[in-house]
Protein backbone atom coordinates (compact mmCIF):
# COMPACT_ATOMS: atom_id res chain seq x y z
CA UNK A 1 0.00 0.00 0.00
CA UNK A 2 1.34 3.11 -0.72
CA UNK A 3 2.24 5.89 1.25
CA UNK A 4 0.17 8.54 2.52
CA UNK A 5 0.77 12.27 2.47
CA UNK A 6 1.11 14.25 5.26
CA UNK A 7 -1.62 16.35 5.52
CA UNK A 8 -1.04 18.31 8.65
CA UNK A 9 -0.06 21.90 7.40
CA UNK A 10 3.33 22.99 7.92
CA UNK A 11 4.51 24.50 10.84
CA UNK A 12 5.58 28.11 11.06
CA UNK A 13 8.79 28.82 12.49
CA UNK A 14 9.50 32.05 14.04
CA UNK A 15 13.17 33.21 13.39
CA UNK A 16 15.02 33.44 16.44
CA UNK A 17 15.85 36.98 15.77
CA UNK A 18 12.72 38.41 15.42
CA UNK A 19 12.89 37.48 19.37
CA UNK A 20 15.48 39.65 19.81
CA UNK A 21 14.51 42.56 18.14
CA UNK A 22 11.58 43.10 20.67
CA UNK A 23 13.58 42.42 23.42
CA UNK A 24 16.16 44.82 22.43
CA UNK A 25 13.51 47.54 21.89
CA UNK A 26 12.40 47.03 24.98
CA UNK A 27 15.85 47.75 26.26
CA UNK A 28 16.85 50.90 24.18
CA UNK A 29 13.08 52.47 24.42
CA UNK A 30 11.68 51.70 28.09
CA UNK A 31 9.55 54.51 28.24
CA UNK A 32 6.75 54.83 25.61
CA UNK A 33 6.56 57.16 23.19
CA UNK A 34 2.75 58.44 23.94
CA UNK A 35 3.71 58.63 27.60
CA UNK A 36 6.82 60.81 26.76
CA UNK A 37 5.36 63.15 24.36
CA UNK A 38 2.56 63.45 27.60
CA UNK A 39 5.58 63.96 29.85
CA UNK A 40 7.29 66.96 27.86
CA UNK A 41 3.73 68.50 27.36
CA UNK A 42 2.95 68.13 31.16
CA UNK A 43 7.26 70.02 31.62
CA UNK A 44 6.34 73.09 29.11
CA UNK A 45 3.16 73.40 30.69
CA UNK A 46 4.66 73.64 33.68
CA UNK A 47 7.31 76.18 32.53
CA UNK A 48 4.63 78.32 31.31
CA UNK A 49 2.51 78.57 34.60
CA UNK A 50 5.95 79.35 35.91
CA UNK A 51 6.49 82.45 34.14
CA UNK A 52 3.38 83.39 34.23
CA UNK A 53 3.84 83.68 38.12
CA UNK A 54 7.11 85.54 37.69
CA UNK A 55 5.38 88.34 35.38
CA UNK A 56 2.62 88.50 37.93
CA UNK A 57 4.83 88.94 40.95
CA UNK A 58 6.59 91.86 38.85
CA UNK A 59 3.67 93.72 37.53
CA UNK A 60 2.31 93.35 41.37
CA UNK A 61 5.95 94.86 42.37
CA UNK A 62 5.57 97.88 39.75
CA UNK A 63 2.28 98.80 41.08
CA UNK A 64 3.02 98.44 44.53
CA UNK A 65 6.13 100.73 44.01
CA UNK A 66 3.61 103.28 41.91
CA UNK A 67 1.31 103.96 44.67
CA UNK A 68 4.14 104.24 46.70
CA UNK A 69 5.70 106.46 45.12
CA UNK A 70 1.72 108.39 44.68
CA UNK A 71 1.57 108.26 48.57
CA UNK A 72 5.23 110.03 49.01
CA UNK A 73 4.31 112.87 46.67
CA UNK A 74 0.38 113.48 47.15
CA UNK A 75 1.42 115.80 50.41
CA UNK A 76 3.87 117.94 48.05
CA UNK A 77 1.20 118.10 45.29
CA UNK A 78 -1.13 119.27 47.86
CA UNK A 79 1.34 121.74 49.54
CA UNK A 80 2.22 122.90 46.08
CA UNK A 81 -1.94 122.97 44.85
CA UNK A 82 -2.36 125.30 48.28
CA UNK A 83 0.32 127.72 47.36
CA UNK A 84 -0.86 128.37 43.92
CA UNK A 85 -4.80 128.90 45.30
CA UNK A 86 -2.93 131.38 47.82
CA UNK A 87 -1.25 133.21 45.28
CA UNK A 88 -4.47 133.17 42.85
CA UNK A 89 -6.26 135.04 45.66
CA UNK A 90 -3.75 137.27 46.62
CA UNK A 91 -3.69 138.24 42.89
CA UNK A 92 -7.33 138.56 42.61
CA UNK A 93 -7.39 140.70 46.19
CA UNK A 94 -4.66 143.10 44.22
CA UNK A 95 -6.45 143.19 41.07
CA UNK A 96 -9.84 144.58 43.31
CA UNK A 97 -7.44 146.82 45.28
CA UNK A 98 -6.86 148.44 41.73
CA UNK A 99 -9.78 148.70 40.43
CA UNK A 100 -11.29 150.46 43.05
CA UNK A 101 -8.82 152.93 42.98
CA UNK A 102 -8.92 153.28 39.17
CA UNK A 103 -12.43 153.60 39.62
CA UNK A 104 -11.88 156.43 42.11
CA UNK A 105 -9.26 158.01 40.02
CA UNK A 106 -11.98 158.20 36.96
CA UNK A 107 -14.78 159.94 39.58
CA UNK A 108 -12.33 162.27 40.55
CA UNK A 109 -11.14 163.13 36.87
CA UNK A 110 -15.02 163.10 36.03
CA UNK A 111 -15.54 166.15 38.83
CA UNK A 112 -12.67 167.96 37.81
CA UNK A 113 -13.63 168.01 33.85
CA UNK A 114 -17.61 169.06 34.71
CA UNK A 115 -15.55 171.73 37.35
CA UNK A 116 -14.38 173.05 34.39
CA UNK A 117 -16.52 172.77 31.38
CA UNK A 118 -19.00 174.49 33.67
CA UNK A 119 -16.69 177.87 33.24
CA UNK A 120 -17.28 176.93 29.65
CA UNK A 121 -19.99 179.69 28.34
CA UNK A 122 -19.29 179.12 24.69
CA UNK A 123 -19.25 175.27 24.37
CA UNK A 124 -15.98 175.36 22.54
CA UNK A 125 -14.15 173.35 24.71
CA UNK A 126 -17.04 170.63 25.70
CA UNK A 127 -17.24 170.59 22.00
CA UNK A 128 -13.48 169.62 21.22
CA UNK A 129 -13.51 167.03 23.95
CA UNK A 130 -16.17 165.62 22.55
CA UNK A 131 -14.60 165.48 19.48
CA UNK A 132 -11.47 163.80 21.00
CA UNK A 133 -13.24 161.59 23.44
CA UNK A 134 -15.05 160.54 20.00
CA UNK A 135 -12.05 159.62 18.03
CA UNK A 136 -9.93 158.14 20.70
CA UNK A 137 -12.99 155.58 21.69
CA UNK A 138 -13.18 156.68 25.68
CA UNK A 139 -17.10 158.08 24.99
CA UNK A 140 -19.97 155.90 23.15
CA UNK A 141 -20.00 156.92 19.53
CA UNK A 142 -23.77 156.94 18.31
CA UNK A 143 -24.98 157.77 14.19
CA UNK A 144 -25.45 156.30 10.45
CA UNK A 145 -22.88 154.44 9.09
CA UNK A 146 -22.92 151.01 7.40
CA UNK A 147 -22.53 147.26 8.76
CA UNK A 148 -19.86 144.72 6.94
CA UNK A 149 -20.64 141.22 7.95
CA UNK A 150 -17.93 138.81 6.77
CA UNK A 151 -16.94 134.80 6.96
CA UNK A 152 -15.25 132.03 6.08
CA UNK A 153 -15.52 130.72 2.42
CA UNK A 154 -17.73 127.47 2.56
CA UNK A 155 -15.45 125.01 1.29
CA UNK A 156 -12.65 123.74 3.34
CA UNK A 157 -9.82 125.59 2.21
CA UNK A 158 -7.54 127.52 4.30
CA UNK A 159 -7.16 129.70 1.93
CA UNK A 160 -10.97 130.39 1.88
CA UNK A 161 -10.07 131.17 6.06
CA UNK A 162 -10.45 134.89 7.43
CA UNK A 163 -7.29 135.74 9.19
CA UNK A 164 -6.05 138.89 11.29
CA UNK A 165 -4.55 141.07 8.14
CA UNK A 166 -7.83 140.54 6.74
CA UNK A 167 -9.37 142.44 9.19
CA UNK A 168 -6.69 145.00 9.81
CA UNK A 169 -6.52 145.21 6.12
CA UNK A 170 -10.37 146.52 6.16
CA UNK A 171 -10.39 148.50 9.25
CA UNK A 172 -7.34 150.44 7.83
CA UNK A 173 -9.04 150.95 4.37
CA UNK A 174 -12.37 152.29 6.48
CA UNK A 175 -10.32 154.70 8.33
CA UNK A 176 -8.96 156.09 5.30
CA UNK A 177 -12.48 156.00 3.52
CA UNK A 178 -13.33 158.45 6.29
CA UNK A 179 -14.55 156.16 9.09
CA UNK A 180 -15.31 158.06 12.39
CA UNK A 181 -16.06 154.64 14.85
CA UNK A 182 -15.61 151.02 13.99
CA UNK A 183 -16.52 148.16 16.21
CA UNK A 184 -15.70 144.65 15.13
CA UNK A 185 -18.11 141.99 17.48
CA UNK A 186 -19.33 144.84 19.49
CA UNK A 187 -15.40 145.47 20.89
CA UNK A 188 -15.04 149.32 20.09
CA UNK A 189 -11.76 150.30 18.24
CA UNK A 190 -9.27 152.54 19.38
CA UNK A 191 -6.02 153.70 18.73
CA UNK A 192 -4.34 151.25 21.44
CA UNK A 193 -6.69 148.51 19.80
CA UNK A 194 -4.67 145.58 18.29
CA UNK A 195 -5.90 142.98 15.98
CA UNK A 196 -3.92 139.68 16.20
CA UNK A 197 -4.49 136.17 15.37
CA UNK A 198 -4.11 133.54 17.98
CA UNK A 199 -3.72 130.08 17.16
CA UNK A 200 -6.95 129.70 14.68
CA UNK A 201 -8.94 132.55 16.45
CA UNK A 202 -8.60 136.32 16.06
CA UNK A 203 -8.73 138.75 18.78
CA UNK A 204 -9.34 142.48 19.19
CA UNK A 205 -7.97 143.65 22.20
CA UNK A 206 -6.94 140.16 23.64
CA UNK A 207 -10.79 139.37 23.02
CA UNK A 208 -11.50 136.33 20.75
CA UNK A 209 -13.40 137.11 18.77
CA UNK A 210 -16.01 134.55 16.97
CA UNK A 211 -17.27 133.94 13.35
CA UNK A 212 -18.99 135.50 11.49
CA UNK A 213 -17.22 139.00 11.84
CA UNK A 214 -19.66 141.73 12.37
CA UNK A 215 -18.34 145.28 11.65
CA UNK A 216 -19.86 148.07 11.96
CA UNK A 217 -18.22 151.45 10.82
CA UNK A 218 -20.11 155.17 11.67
CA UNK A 219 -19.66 157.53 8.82
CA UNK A 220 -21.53 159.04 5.85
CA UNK A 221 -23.29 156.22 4.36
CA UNK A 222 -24.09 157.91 0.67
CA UNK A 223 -19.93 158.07 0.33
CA UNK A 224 -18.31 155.82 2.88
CA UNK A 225 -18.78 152.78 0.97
CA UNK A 226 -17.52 154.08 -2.72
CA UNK A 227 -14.61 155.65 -0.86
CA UNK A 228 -13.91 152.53 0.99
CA UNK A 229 -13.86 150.21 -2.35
CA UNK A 230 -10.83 152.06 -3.57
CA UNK A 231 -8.39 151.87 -0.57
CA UNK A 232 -6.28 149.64 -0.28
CA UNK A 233 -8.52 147.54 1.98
CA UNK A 234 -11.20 147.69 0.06
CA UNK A 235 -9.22 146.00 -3.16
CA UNK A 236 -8.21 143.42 -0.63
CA UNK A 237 -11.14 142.23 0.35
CA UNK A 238 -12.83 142.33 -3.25
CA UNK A 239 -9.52 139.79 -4.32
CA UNK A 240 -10.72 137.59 -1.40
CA UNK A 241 -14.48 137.83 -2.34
CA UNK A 242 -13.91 136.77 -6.42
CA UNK A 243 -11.07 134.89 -5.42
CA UNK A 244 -11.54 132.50 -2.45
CA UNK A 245 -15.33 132.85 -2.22
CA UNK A 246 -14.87 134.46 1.21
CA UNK A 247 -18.23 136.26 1.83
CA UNK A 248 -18.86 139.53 2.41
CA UNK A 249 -22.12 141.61 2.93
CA UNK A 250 -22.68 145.73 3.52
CA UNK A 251 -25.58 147.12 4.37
CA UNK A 252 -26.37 150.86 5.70
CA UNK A 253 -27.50 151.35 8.53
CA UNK A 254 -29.60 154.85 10.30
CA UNK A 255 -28.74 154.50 13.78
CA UNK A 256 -25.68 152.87 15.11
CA UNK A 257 -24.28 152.50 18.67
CA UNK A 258 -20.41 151.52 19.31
CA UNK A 259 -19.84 151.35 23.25
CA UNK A 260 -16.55 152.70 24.37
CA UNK A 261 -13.13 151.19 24.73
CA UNK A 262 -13.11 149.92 28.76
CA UNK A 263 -9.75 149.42 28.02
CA UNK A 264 -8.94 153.21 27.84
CA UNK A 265 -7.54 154.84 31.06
CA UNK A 266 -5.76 158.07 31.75
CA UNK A 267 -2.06 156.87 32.70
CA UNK A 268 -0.50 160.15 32.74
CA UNK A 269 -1.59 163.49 33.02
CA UNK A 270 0.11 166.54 34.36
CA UNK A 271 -0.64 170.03 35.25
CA UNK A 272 -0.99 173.02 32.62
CA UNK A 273 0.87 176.13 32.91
């Protein structure tokens, strides 16, 4: 009889060094690799929370020195905010103390003028007070005249902007048209008045002053305004009207009323031979 074939399938053999590969990677890697990738998250996470704790414990040391620092100096800013509210009153107490005797300096230069323009029969003299009382601006100037209202060109130009020598331009040119009072906002001109700019406002008299500019000018209406087109000023401002669109409007007027200078005082004055 003949032989039979094995049947049972062959047997697998495992080589002997696959063995000792895993036992050698056991010995060169003990640790595993998910548990030390956990381990150096678990080390920066802990570095972080450490300087986070140093930053806090130096912004706590900057503040802690700031309101030291606050409580040191808060009795010299209060010493020093005293003094200055001592010398603000003793300023104001001087700037009364003047006053009142500038005011009693004016009643007592009041009597003395009415002492003598009573001896006046004529009126010639109350007359050429008058006259110079007008022109210097120490009296309220009353009559016809016209009224210049002025501003700013609408667009946003800065050349379209009124300025000071805009102004001084057109008081000068009204003066030499024949002006006998001028008042720009209501602030009476005189011949101490200055016109300046200051920053991006213009005062009269160290007044700002605020747009739009109202002048008004006492003096012959029926000329005053031809005259005053062909001074200097006058050309100025019609370049600035066609020019920049800066506007300008004149109108007569019957009755006008320009207060007097309060800035005018007698400062010297002497006796007459």
């Amino acid at each position: 009889m003949p032989d039979r074939p094995d049947t049972d399938p062959p047997r697998l053999r495992r080589p002997v060094d696959a063995s000792m590969d895993l036992l050698k990677q056991v010995m060169e890697h003990p640790i595993d690799p998910d548990y030390r990738t956990a381990s150096e998250q678990g080390k920066r996470s802990t570095r972080h929370r450490l300087w986070l704790a140093v930053a806090l414990v130096v912004v706590g040391a900057l503040v802690a020195l700031s309101a030291m620092q606050n409580m040191r100096t808060a009795p010299l800013r209060s010493a020093e905010r005293e003094e200055l509210v001592e010398r603000v009153n003793e300023m104001a107490a001087r700037q009364d103390t003047a006053r009142t005797s500038v005011n009693q300096r004016q009643a007592e230069l009041r009597r003395l003028r009415a002492e003598i323009l009573g001896s006046d029969d004529d009126g010639e003299l109350r007359d050429r007070l008058e006259r110079l009382d007008l022109n210097a601006g120490t009296i309220a100037a009353t009559g016809p005249g016209l009224v210049i209202t002025v501003d700013d060109a609408p667009i946003d130009d800065p050349k379209g902007r009124i300025v000071d020598i805009d102004l001084q331009q057109m008081v000068n040119g009204l003066w030499t048209a024949g002006a006998e009072a001028i008042a720009i906002n209501g602030h009476r001109l005189s011949s101490r008045s200055a016109i300046r700019g200051a920053g991006a406002a213009i005062t009269v008299n160290y007044r700002s002053l605020t747009r739009p500019y109202r002048i008004e000018v006492i003096g012959d209406p029926a000329t005053l305004q031809a005259r005053y087109a062909e001074t200097t000023g006058g050309i100025w401002w019609n370049g600035l009207v066609h020019n920049y669109g800066i506007g300008q409007d004149i109108v007569a007027a019957d009755d006008l009323v320009l207060p007097a200078d309060p800035g005018l005082t007698l400062r010297h004055a002497r006796k007459g031979r």
